[in-house]
Structures are given as C-alpha cells and as structure tokens.
N, C-alpha and C. Protein backbone atom coordinates (compact mmCIF):
# COMPACT_ATOMS: atom_id res chain seq x y z
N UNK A 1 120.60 95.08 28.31
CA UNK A 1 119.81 94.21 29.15
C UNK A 1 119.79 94.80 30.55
N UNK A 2 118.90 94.81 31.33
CA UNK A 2 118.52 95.47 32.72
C UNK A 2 117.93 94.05 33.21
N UNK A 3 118.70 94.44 34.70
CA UNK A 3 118.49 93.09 35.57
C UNK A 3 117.67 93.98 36.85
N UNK A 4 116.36 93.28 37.30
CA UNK A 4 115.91 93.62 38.61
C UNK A 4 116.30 92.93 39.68
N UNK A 5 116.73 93.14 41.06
CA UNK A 5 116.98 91.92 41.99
C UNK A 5 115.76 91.89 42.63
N UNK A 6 115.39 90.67 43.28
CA UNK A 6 113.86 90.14 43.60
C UNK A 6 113.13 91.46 44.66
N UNK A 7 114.04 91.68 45.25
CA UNK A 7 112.85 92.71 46.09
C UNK A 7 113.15 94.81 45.19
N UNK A 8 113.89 94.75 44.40
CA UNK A 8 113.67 96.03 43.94
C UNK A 8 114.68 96.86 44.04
N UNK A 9 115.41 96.57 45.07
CA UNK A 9 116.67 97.39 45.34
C UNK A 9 117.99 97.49 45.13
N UNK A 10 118.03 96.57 43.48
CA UNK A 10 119.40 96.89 42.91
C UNK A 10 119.10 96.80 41.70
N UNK A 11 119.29 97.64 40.80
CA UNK A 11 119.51 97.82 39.01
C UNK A 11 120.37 97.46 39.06
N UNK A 12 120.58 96.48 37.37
CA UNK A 12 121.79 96.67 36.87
C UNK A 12 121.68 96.90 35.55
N UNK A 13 122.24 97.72 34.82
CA UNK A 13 122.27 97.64 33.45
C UNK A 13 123.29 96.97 32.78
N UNK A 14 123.48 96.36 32.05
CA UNK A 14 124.91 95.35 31.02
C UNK A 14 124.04 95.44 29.95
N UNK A 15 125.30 95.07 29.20
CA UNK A 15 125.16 94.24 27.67
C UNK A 15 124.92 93.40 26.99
N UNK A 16 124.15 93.15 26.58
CA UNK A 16 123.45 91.50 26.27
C UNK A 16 124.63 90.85 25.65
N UNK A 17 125.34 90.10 26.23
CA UNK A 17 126.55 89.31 25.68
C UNK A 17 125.82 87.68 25.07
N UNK A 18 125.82 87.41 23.99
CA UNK A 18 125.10 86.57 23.53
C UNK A 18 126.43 85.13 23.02
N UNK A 19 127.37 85.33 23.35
CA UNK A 19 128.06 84.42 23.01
C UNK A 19 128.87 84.81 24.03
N UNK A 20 129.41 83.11 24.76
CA UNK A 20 130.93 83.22 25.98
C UNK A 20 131.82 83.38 25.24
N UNK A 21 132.85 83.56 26.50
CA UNK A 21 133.79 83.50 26.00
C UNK A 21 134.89 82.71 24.86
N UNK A 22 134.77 81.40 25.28
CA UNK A 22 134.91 80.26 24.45
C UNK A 22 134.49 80.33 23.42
N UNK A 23 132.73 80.81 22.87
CA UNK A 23 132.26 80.58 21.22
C UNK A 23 132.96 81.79 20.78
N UNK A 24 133.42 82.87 21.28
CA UNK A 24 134.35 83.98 20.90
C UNK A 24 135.49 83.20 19.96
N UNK A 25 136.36 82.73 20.94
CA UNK A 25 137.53 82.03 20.05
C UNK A 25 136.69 81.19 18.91
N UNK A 26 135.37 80.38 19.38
CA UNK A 26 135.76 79.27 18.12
C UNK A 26 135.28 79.98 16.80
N UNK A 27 134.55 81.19 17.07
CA UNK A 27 134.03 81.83 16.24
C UNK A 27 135.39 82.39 15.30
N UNK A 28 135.96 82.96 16.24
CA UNK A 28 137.41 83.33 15.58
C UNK A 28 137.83 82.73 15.15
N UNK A 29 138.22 81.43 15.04
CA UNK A 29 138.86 80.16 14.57
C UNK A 29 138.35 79.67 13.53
N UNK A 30 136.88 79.83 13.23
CA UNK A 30 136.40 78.99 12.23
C UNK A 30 136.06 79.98 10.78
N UNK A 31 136.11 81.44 11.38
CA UNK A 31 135.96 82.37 10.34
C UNK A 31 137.45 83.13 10.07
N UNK A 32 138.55 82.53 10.63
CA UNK A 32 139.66 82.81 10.38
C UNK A 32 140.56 82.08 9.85
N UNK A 33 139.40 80.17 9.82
CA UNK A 33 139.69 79.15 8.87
C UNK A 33 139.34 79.20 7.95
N UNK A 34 137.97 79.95 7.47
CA UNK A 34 137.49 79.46 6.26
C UNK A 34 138.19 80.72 5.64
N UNK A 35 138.16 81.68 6.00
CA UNK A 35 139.36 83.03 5.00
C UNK A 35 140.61 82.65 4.33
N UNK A 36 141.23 82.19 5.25
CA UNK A 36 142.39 81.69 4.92
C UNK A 36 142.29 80.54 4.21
N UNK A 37 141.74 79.16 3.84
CA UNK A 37 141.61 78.73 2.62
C UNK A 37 140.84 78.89 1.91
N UNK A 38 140.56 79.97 1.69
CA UNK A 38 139.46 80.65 0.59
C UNK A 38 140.67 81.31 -0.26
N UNK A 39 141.24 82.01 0.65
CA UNK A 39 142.12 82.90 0.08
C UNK A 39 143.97 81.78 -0.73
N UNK A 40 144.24 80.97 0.28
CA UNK A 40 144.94 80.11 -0.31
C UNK A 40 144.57 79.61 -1.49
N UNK A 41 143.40 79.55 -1.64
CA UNK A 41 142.94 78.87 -3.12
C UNK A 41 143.11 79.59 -3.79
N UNK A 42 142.83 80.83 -3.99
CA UNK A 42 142.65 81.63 -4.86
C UNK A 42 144.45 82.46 -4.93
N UNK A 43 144.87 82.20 -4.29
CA UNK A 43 146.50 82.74 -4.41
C UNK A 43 147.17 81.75 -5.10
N UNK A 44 146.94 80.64 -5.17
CA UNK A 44 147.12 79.05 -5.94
C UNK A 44 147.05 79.44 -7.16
N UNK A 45 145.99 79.89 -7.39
CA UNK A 45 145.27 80.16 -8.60
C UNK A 45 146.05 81.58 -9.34
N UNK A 46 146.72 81.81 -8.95
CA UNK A 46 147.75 82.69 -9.53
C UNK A 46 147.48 84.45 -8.84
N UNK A 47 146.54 84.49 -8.27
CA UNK A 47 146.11 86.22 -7.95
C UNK A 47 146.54 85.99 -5.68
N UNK A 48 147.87 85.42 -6.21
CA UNK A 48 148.96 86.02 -4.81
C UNK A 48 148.69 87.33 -3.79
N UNK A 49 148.15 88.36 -4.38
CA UNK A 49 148.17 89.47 -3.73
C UNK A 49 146.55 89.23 -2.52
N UNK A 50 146.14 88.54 -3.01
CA UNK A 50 144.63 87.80 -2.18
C UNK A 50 145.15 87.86 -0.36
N UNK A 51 146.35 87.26 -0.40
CA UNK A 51 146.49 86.54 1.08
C UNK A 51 146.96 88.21 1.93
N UNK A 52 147.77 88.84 1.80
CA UNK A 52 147.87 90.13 2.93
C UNK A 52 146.61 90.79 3.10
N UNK A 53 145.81 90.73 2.11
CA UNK A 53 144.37 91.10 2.00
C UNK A 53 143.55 90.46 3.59
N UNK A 54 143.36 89.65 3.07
CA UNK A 54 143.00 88.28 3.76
C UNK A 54 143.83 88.28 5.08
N UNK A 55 145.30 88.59 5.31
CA UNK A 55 145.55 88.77 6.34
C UNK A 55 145.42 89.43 7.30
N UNK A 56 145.11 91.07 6.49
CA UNK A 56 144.24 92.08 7.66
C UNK A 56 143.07 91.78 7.65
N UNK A 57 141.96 91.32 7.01
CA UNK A 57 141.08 91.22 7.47
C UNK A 57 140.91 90.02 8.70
N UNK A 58 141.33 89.10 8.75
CA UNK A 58 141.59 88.52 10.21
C UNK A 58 141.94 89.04 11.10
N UNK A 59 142.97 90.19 11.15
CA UNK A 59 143.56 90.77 11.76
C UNK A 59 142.51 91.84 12.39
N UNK A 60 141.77 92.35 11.51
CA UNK A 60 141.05 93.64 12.18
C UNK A 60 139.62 92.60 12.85
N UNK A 61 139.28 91.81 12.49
CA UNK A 61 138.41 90.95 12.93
C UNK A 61 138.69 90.60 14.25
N UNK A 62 139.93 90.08 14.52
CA UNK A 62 140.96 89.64 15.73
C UNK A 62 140.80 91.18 16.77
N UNK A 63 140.66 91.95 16.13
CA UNK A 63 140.89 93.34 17.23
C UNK A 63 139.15 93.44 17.33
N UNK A 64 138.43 93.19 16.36
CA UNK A 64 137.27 93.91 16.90
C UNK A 64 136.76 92.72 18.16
N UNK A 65 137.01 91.51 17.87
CA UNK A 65 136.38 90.46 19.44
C UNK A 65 137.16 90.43 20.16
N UNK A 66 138.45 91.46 20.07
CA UNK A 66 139.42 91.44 21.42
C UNK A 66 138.40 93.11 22.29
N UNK A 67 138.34 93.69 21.45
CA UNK A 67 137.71 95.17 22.05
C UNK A 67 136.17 93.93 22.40
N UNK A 68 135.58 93.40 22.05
CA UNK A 68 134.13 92.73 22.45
C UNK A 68 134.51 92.00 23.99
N UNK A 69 136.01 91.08 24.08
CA UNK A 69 136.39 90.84 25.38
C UNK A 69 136.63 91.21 26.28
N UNK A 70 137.32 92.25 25.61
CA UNK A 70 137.81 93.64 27.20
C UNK A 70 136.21 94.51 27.36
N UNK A 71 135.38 94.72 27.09
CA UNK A 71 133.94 95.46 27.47
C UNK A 71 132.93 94.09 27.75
N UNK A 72 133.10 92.93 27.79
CA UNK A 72 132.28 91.79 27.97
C UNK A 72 131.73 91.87 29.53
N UNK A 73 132.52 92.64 30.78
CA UNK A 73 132.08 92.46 32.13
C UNK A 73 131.36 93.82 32.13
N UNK A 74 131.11 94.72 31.46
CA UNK A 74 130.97 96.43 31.72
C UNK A 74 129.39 96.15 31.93
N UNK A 75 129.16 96.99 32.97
CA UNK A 75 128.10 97.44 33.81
C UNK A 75 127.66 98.61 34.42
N UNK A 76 126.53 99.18 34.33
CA UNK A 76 126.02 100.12 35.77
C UNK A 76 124.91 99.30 36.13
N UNK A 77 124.97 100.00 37.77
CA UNK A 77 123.94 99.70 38.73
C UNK A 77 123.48 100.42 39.93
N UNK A 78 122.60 100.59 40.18
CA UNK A 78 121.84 101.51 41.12
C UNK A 78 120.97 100.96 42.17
N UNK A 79 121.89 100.70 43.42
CA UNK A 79 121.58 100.18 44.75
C UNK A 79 121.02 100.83 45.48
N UNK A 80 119.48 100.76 46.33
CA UNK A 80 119.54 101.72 47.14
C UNK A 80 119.34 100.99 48.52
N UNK A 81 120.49 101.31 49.43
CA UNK A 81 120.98 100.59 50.60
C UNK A 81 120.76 101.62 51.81
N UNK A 82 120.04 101.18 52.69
CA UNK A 82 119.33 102.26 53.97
C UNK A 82 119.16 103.49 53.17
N UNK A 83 120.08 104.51 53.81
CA UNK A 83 119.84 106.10 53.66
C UNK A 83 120.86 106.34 52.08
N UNK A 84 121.18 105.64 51.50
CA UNK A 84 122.34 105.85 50.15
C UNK A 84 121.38 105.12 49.35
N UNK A 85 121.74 105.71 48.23
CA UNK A 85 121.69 105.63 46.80
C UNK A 85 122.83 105.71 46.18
N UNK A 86 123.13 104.16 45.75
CA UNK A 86 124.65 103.80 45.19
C UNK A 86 124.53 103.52 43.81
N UNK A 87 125.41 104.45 42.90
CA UNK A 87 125.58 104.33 41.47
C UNK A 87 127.14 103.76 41.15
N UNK A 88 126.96 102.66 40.87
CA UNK A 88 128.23 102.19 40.05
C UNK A 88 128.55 102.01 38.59
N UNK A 89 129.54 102.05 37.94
CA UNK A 89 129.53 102.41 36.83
C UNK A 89 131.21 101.52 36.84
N UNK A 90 131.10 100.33 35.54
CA UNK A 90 132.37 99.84 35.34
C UNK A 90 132.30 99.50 34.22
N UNK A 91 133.26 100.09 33.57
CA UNK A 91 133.47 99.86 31.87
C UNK A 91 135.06 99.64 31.72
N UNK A 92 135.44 98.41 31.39
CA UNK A 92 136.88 97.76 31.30
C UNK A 92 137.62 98.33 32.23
N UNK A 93 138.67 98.98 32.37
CA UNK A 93 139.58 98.88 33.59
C UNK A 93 139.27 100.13 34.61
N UNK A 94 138.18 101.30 33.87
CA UNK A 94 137.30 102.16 35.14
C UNK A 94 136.41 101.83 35.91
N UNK A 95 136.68 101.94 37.13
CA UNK A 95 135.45 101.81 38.24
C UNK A 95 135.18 103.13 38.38
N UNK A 96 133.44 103.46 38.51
CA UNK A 96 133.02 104.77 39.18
C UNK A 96 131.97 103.97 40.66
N UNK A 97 131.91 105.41 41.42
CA UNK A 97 130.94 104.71 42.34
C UNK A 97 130.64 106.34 43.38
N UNK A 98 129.28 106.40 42.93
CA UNK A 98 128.88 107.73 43.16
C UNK A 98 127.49 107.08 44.67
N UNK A 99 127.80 108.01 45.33
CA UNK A 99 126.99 107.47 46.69
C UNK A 99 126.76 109.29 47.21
N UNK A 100 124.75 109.00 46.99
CA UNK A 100 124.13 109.98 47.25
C UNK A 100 123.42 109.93 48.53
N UNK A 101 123.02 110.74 49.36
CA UNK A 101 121.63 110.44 50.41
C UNK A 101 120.62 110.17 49.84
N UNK A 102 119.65 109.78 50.45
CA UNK A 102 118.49 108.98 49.80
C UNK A 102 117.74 110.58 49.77
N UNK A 103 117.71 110.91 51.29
CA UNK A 103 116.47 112.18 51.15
C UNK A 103 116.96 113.30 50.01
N UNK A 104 118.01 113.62 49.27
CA UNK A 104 118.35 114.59 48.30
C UNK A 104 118.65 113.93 46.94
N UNK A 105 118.37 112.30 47.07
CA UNK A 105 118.59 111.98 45.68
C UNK A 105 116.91 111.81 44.64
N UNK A 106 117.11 112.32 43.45
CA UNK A 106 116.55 112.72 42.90
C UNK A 106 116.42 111.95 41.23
N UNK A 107 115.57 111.50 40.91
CA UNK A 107 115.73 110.96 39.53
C UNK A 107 114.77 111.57 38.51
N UNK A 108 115.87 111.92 37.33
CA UNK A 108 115.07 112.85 36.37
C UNK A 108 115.11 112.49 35.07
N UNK A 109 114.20 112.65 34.37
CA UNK A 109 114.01 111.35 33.30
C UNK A 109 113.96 112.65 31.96
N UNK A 110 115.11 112.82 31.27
CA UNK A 110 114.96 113.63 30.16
C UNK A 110 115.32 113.61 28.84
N UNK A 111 114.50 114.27 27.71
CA UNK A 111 113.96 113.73 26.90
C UNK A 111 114.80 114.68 25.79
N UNK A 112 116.15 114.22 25.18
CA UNK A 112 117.09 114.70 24.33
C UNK A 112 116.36 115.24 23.08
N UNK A 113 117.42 116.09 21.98
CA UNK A 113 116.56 116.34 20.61
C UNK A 113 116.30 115.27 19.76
N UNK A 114 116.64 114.15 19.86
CA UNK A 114 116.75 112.39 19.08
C UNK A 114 116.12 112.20 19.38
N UNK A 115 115.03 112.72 20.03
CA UNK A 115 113.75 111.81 20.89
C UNK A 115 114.09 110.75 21.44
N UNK A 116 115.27 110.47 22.37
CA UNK A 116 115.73 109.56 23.09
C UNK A 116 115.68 110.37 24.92
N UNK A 117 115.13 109.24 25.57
CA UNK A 117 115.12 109.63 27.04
C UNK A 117 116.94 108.96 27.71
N UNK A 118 117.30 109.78 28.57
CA UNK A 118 118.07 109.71 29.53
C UNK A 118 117.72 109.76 31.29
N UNK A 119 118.03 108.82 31.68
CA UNK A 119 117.85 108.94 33.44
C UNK A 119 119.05 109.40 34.08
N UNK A 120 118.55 110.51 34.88
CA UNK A 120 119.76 111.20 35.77
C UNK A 120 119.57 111.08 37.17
N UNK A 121 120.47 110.55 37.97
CA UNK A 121 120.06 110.51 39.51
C UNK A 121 121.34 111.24 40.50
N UNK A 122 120.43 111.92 41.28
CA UNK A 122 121.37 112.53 42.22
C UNK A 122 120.85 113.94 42.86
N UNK A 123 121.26 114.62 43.67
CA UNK A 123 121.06 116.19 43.76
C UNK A 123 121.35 116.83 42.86
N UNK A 124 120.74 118.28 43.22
CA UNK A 124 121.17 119.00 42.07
C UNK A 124 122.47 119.62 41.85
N UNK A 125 122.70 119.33 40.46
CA UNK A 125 124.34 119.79 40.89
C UNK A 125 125.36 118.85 40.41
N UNK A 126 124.42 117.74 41.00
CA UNK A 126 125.61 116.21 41.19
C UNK A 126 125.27 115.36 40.68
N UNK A 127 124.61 115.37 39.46
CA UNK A 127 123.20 113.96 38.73
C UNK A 127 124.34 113.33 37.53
N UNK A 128 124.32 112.19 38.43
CA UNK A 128 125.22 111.17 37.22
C UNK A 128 124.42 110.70 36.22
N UNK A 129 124.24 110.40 35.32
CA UNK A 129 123.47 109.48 33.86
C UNK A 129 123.43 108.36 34.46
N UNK A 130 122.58 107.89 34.05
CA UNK A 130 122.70 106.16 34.13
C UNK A 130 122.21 105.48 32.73
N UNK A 131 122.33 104.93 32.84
CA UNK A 131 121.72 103.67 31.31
C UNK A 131 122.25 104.17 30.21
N UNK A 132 122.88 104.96 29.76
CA UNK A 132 122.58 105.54 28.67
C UNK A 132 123.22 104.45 27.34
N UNK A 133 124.46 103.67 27.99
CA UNK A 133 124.41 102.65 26.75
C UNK A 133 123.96 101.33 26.87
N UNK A 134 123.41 100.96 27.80
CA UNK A 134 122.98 99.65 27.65
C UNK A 134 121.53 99.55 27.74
N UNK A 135 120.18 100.20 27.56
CA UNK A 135 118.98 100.07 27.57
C UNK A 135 118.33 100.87 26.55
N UNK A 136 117.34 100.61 26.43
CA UNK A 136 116.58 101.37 25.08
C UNK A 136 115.55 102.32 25.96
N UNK A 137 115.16 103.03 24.96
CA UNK A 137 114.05 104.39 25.60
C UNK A 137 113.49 103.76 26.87
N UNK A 138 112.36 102.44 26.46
CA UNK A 138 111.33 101.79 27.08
C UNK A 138 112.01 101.97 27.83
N UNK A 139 112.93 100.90 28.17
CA UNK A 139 113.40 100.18 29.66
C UNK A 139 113.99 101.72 30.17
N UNK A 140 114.55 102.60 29.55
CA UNK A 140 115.06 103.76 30.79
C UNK A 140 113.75 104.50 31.31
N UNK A 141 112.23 104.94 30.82
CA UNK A 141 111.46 104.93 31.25
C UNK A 141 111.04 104.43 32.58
N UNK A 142 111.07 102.78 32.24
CA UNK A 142 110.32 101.92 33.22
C UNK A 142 111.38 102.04 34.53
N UNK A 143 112.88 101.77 33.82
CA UNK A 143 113.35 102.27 35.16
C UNK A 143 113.74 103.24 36.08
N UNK A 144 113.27 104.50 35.39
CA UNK A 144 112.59 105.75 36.22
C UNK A 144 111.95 105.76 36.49
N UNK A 145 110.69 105.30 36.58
CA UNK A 145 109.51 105.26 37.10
C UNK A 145 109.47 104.39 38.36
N UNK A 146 110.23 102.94 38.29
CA UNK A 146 110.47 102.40 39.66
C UNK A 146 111.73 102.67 39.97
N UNK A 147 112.57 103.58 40.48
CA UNK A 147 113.47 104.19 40.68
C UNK A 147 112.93 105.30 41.62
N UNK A 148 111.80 106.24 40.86
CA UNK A 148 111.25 107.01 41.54
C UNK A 148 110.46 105.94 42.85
N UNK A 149 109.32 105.46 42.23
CA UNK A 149 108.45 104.51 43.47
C UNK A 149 109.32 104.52 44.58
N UNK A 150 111.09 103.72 44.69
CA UNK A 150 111.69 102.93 44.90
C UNK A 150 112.06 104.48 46.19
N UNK A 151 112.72 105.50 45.90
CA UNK A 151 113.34 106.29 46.30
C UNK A 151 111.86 106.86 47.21
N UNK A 152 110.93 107.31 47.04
CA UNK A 152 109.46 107.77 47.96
C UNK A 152 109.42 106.64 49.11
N UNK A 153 109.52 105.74 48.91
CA UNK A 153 109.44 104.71 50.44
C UNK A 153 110.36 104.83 51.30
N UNK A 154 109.94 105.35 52.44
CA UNK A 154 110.84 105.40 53.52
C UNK A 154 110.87 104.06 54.23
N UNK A 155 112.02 103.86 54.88
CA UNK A 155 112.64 102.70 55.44
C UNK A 155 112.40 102.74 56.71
C-alpha cells in the first residue's frame, strides 16, 4: 500500500495490514480452538498420536502471526524537505535514513529480467531502492514518475 500526503511531499510505502492487532490474537484463539478439539476428538477415538501433530501445528501457526507482529509497523518513505531528499527505511528493529541533496538526487526507474520495475533514488554511486517490497510494478511506476515531477520543482 503507498500513501500520498496532501500536497506531494512525502511517500510512504507499508503493508497492507488487513487485520489489528487484537483480530490477530482472536484469530489465533479461535483457530487454535477449533484444532485442538478436533484433534481431542479424534485422540478419544483411539488415534492418540493426532494431538503432538496438532500441537505443532498451532505452534508453527503461533510463530508465523508472531513474525506478521514484529513486521506489522515496517515502512519506507521518501520526504522531500527544502534542499534534501529523505529516504527512510524501517523494517522491525532496523532504522535506515539516507538524506540526499535535492540538486544531485536522481530517480531511476529500472526494469529487472522478471519484467518487474524497481525505483532507485539518489546520486550516482549512492541510489538506495525504494518500494521494492511493498508496491506492485504500477504503483512503483506512478511513483517515479511523481517523484521525478516532484524533484524538477524548485523551491
């Protein structure tokens, strides 16, 4: 998901987080209820070996929406403030934060063997990625294109 701010001068890219935090747990709770007496029944029923089964799979379930919690705040964004062009970049407990001049920063929009586009901004030399996991082709397009606009206007 890509966020514009009203006048143009801050990207952000994130992750479409479609459930809070809270439906996280109850989600966990209610598919870690119905396993477990699914599986009680059927261990009742004489085939015992059901429930450790049943117990890792909660278990690895439990790790994959704990890894979904710890990446739930992760972001980049691309500010451009007077004479800087500010790239931030935060994915669970790394902060990056790359700060270019405006007159040498540069955005270059290129086009991998996957036929997937990547946006690079910066001088040459010094061009951080941006978007590359949270937007699709389109949107890294569109936001090279006003990125560029954005960077040609002098202040």
């Amino acid at each position: 998901m890509t966020v514009f701010s009203a006048d143009g001068n801050v990207i952000v890219a994130k992750p479409n987080n479609s459930l809070t935090i809270k439906e996280l747990v109850w989600l966990f709770a209610g598919i870690a209820a119905i396993t477990m007496v699914i599986a009680l029944g059927v261990s009742l029923s004489g085939a015992w070996l059901v429930l450790p089964f049943a117990g890792f799979e909660v278990l690895a379930f439990a790790f994959a929406l704990h890894h979904v919690y710890l990446h739930y705040g992760d972001y980049e964004s691309v500010s451009l403030i007077g004479n800087d062009v500010v790239v931030e970049k935060h994915c669970y407990k790394n902060s990056e934060k790359f700060i270019f001049q405006r007159y040498w920063a540069k955005v270059t929009l290129r086009n991998s063997t996957d036929g997937t586009y990547s946006i690079f901004i910066g001088p040459h030399g010094k061009e951080i990625e941006f978007g590359t996991r949270y937007m699709d082709t389109e949107q890294r397009i569109a936001v090279a294109k006003q990125l560029k606009q954005r960077l040609n206007i002098v202040w």
